[in-house]
Each structure stands twice: as C-alpha cells, then as structure tokens.
C-alpha atoms as a PDB file:
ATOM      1  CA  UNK A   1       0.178  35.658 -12.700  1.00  0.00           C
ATOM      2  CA  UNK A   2       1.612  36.530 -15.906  1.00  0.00           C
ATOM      3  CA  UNK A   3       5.806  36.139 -15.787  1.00  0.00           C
ATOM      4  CA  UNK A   4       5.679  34.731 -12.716  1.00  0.00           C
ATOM      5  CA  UNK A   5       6.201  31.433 -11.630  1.00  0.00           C
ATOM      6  CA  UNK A   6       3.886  29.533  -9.154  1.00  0.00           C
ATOM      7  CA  UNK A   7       5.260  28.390  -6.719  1.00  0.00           C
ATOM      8  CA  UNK A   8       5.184  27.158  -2.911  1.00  0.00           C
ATOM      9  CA  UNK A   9       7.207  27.281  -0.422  1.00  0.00           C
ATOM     10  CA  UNK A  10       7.030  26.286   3.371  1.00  0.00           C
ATOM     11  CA  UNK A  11       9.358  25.483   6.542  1.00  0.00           C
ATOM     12  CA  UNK A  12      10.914  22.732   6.878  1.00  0.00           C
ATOM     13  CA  UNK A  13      13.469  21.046   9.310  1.00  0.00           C
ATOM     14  CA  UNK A  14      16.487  19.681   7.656  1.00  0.00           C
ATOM     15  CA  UNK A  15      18.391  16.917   8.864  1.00  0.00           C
ATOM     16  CA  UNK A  16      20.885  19.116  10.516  1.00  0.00           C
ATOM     17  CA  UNK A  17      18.164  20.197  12.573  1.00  0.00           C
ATOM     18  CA  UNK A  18      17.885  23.851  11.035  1.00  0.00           C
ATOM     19  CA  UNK A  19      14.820  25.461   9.568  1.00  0.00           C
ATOM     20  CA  UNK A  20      14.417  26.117   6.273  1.00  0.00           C
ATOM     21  CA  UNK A  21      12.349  26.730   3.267  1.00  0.00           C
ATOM     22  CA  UNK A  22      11.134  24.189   0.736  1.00  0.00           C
ATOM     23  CA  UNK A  23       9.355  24.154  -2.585  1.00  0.00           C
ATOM     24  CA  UNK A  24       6.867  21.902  -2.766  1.00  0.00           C
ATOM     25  CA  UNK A  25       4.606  21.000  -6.084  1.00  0.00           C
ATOM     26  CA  UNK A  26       3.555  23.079  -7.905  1.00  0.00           C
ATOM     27  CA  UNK A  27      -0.064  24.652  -6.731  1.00  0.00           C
ATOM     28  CA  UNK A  28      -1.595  24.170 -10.417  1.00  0.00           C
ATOM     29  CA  UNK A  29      -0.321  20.379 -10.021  1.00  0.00           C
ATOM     30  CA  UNK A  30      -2.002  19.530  -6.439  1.00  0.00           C
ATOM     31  CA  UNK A  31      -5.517  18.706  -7.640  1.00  0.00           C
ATOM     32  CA  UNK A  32      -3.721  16.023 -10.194  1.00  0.00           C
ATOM     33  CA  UNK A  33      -1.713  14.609  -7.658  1.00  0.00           C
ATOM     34  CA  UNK A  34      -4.321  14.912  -4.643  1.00  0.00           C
ATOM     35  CA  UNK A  35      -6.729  12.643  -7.135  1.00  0.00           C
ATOM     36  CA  UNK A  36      -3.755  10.079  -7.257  1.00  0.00           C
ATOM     37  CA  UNK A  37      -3.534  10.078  -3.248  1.00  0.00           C
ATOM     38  CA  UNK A  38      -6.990   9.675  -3.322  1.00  0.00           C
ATOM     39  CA  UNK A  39      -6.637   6.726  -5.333  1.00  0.00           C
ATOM     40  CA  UNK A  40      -4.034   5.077  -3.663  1.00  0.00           C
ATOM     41  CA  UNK A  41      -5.701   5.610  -0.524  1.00  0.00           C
ATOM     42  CA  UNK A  42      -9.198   3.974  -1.740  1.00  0.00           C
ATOM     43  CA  UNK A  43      -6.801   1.188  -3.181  1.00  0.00           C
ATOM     44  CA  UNK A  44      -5.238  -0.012   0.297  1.00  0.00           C
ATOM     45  CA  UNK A  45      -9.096  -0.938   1.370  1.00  0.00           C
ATOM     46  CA  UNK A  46      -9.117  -3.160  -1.255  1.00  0.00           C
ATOM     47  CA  UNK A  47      -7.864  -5.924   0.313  1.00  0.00           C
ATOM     48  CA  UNK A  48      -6.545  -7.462   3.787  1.00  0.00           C
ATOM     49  CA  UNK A  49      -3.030  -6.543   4.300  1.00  0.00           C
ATOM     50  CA  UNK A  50      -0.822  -8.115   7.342  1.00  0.00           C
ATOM     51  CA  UNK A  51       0.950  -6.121   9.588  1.00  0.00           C
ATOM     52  CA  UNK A  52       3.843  -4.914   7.489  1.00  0.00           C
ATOM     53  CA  UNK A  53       2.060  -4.226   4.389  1.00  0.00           C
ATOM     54  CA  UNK A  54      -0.088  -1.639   6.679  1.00  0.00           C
ATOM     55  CA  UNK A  55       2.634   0.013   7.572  1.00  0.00           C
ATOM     56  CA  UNK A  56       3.819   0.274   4.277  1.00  0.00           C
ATOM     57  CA  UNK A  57       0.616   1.872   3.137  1.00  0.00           C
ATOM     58  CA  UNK A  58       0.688   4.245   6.456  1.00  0.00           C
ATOM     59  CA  UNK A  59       3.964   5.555   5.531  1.00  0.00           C
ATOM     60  CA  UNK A  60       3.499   5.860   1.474  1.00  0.00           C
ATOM     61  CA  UNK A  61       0.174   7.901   2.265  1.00  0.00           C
ATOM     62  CA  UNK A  62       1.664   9.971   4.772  1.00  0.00           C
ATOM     63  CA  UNK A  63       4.919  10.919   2.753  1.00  0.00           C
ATOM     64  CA  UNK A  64       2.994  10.987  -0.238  1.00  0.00           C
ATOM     65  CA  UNK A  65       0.224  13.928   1.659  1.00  0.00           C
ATOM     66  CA  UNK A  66       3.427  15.760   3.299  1.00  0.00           C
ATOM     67  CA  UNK A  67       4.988  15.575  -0.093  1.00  0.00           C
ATOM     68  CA  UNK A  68       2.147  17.242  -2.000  1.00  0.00           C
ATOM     69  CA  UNK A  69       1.681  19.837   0.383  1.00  0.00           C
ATOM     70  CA  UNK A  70      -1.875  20.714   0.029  1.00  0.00           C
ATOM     71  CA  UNK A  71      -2.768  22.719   2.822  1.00  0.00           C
ATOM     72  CA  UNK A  72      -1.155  26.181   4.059  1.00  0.00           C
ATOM     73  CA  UNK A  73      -0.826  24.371   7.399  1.00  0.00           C
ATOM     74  CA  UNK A  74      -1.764  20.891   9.134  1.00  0.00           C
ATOM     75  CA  UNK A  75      -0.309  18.881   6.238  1.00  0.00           C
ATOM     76  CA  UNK A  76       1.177  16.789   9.003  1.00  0.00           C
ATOM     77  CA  UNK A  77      -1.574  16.269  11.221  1.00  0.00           C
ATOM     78  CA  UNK A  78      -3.863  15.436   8.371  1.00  0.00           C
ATOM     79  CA  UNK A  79      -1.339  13.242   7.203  1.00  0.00           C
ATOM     80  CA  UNK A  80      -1.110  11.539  10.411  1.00  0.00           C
ATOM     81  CA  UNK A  81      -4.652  11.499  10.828  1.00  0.00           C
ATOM     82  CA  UNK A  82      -6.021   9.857   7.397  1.00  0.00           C
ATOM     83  CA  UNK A  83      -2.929   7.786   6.855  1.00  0.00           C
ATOM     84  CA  UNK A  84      -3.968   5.616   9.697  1.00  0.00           C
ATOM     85  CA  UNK A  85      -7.165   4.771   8.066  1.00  0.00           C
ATOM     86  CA  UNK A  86      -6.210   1.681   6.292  1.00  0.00           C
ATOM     87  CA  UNK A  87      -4.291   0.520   9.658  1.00  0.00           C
ATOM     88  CA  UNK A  88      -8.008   0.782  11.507  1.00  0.00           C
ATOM     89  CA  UNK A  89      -9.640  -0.260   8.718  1.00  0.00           C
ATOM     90  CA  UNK A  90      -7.621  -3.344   8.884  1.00  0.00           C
ATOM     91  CA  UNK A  91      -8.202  -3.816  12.548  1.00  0.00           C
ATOM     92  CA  UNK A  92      -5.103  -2.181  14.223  1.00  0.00           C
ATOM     93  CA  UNK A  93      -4.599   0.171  16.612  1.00  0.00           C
ATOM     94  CA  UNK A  94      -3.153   3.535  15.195  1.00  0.00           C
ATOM     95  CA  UNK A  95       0.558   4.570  14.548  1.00  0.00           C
ATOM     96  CA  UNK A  96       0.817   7.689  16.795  1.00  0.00           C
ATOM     97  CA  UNK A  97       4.336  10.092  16.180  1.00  0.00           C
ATOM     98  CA  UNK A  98       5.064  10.771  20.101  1.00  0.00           C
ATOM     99  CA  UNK A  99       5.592  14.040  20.584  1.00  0.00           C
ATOM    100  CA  UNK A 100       8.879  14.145  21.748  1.00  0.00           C
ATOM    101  CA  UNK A 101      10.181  12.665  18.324  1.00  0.00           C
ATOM    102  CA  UNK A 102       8.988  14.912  16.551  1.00  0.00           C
ATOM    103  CA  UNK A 103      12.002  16.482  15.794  1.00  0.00           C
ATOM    104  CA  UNK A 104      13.275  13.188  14.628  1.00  0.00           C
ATOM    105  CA  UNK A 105      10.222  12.784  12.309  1.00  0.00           C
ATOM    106  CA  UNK A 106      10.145  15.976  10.812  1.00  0.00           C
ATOM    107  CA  UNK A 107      14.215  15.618   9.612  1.00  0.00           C
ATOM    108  CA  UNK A 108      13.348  12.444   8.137  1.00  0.00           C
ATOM    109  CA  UNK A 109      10.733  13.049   6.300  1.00  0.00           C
ATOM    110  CA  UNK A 110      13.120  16.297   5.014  1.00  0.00           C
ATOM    111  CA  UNK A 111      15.636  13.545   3.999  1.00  0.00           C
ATOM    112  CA  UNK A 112      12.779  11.813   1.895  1.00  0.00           C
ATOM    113  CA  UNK A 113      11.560  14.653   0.220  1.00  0.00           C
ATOM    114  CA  UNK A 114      15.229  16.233  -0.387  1.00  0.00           C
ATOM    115  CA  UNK A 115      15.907  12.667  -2.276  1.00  0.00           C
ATOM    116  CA  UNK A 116      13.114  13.676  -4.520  1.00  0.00           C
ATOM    117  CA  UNK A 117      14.412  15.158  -7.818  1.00  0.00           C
ATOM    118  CA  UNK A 118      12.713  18.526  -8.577  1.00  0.00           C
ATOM    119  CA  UNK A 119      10.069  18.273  -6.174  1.00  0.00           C
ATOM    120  CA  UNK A 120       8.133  21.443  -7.304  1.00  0.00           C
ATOM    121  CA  UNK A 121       7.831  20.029 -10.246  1.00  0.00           C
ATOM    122  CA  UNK A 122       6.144  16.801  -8.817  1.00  0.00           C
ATOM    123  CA  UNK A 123       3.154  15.330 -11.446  1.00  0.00           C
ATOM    124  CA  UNK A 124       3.273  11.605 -10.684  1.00  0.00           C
ATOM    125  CA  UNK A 125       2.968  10.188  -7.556  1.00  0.00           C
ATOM    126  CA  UNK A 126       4.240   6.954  -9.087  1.00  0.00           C
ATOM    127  CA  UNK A 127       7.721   9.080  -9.614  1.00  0.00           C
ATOM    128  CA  UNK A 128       8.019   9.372  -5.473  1.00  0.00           C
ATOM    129  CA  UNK A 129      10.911   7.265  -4.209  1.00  0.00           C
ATOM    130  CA  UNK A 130      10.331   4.348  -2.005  1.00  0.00           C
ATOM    131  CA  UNK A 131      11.961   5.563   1.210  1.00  0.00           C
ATOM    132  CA  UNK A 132      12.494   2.697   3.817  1.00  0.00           C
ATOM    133  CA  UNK A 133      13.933   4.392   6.578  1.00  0.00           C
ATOM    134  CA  UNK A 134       9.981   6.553   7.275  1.00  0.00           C
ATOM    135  CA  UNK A 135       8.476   2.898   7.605  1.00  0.00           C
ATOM    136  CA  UNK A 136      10.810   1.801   9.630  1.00  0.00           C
ATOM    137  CA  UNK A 137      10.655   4.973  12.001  1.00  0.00           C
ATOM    138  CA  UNK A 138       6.742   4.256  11.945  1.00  0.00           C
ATOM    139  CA  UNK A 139       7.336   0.552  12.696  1.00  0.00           C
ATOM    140  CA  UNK A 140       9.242   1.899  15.763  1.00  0.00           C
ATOM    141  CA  UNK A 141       6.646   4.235  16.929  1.00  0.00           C
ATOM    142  CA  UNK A 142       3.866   1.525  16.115  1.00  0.00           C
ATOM    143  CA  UNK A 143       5.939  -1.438  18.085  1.00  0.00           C
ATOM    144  CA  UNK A 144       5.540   1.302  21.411  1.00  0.00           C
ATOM    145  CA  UNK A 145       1.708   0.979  20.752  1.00  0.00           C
ATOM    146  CA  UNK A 146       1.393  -2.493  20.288  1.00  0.00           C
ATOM    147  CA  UNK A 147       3.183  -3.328  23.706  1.00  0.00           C
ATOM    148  CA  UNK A 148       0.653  -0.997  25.533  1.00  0.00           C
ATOM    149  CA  UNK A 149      -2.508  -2.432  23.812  1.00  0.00           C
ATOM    150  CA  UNK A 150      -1.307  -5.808  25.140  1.00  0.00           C
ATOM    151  CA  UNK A 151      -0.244  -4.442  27.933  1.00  0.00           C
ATOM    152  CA  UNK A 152      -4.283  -3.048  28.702  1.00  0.00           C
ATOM    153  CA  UNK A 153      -5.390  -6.173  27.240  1.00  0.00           C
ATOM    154  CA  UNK A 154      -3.417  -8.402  29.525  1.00  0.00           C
ATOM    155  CA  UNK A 155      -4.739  -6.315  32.582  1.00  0.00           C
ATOM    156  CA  UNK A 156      -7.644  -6.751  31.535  1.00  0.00           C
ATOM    157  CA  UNK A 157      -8.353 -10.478  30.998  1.00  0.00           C
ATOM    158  CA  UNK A 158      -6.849 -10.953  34.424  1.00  0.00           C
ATOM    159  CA  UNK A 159      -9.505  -8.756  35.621  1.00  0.00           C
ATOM    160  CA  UNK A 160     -12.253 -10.820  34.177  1.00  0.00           C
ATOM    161  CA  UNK A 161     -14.792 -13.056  35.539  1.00  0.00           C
ATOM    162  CA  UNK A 162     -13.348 -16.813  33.642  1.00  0.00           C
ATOM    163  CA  UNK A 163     -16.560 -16.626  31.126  1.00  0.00           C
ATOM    164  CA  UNK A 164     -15.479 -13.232  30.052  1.00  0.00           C
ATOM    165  CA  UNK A 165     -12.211 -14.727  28.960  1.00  0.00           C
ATOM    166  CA  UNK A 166     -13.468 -17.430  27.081  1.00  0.00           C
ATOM    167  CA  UNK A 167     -15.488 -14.999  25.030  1.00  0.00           C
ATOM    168  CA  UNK A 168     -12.929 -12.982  24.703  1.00  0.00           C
ATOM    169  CA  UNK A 169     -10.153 -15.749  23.685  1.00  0.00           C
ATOM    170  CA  UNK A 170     -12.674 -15.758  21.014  1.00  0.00           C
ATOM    171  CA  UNK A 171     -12.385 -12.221  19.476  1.00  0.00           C
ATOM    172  CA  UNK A 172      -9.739 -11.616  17.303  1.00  0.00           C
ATOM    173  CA  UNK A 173      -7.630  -8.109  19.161  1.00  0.00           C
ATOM    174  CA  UNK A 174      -5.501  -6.036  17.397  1.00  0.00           C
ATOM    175  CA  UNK A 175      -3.883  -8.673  15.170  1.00  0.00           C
ATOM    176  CA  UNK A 176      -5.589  -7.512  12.013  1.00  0.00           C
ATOM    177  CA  UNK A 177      -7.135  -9.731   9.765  1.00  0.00           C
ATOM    178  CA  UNK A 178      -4.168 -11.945   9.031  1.00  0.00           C
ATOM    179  CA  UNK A 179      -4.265 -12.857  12.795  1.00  0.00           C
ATOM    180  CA  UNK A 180      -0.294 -12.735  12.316  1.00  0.00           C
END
C-alpha cells in the first residue's frame, strides 16, 4: 500500500433520504477501537442499570459498532443484535428497529455520524459525540415492545388458574432489576 491511503468507504443514507458514500475509520484503526467497544460493552454488565440507563448503553454500543464499521456488511444487524445484550442481560425484553422505519433509522444514525469530525480518522471512542436524538428513536421503538409484552402478559394472567397468578405476582417481568 505504499502512497496510498487506507481507507473505507460504504453506503449510506443521508438525511435527505439519498444514498451515498461514507468514510468510515480507518481499517488499520478498527482493532484499537473494536477493543474499546469491547470494553465498553463488558463494562455495562457491571452493574444494574434502570430502564433509561439501558437504553443509553443500547444506543452508545450500537452507534459506536455502526460507527466503526468493522464488517464489509451486517454492521447493522450485528449492531442490533449484540447491542441488546446488556438490555437482556438486565432483564428486558429487546429493542427491535421495525422494519418499516428503517429508513428513518438509517438517516439518523447518518446525522450522528456526519456530526462526527473526521470520522476516518476515528482513534478514540471516548471522542464520539453523545447523540440524544438515536436514544430517543430507540426509546420509541422500545415503548412499542413494552406495550405488547404487557399486552401478552395481561392475556395471560387472565388465562390462569388463580394459583398461577399468585406465583406469578411473585416473579419480577420485564421491569429489570430496578423493578422501576
């Protein structure tokens, strides 16, 4: 590679809604910053984390794994996929991205990482931006799977035999471990 830069580019959807490409990190920089998501991933198991502060973590790990770029393709589904480790882990039910925002998703996650300043050459994940409106799209798309896990349990405790229910009413569900 002598003279020539290394570089990496991939599509992208901006937020007018047109494709484009984008330059992500640097390639020689992704085991660095892969060993920092790693990190901050093993760091939100450390300790319980209410409701909010998992979705927090769900949307810093996913930005953060779309951000680095590591894979040629499925950066997004992985994303989506080990982000919502914590949120199990901490006794939630997943955030799912429906499929019919996706377009949605995809231009805000552009906005976040066009707010980044010279993304390809990204070394610290500490230098990411905090980027509010992601957790609050997540918080939507969580709120929609909430409702239908109480939904099914509601259906189901009226289904139940009355001893059922009592053991039951004495299982924490889908609260997490700040019962909140």
């Amino acid at each position: 590679m002598s003279g020539r830069r290394a570089t990496r580019y991939a599509n992208y959807i901006s937020q007018s809604g047109k494709a484009g490409l984008r330059e992500y990190p640097n390639h020689l920089a992704t085991p660095a910053l892969m060993q920092q998501w790693i990190e901050k991933c093993n760091s939100a198991f450390q300790k319980n984390k209410s409701k909010d502060e998992v979705c927090a973590v769900y949307a810093e790990l996913h930005l953060a794994l779309v951000t680095i770029h590591p894979f040629f393709d499925g950066n997004g589904r992985m994303a989506r996929l080990v982000a919502n480790l914590p949120v199990l882990k901490a006794g939630y039910p997943p955030i799912i991205i429906p499929k019919e925002d996706r377009k949605r998703y995809l231009e805000t996650i552009s906005a976040y990482q066009e707010s980044i300043h010279n993304l390809s050459g990204l070394k610290d994940l500490s230098a990411l931006p905090a980027f509010d409106g992601f957790c609050s799209l997540c918080a939507g798309y969580w709120a929609d799977t909430m409702c239908l896990v109480e939904a099914a349990q509601k259906f189901q405790d009226s289904q139940a035999k009355p001893e059922v229910r009592e053991v039951r009413d004495a299982v924490p569900r889908f609260h997490g471990k700040d019962s909140g």
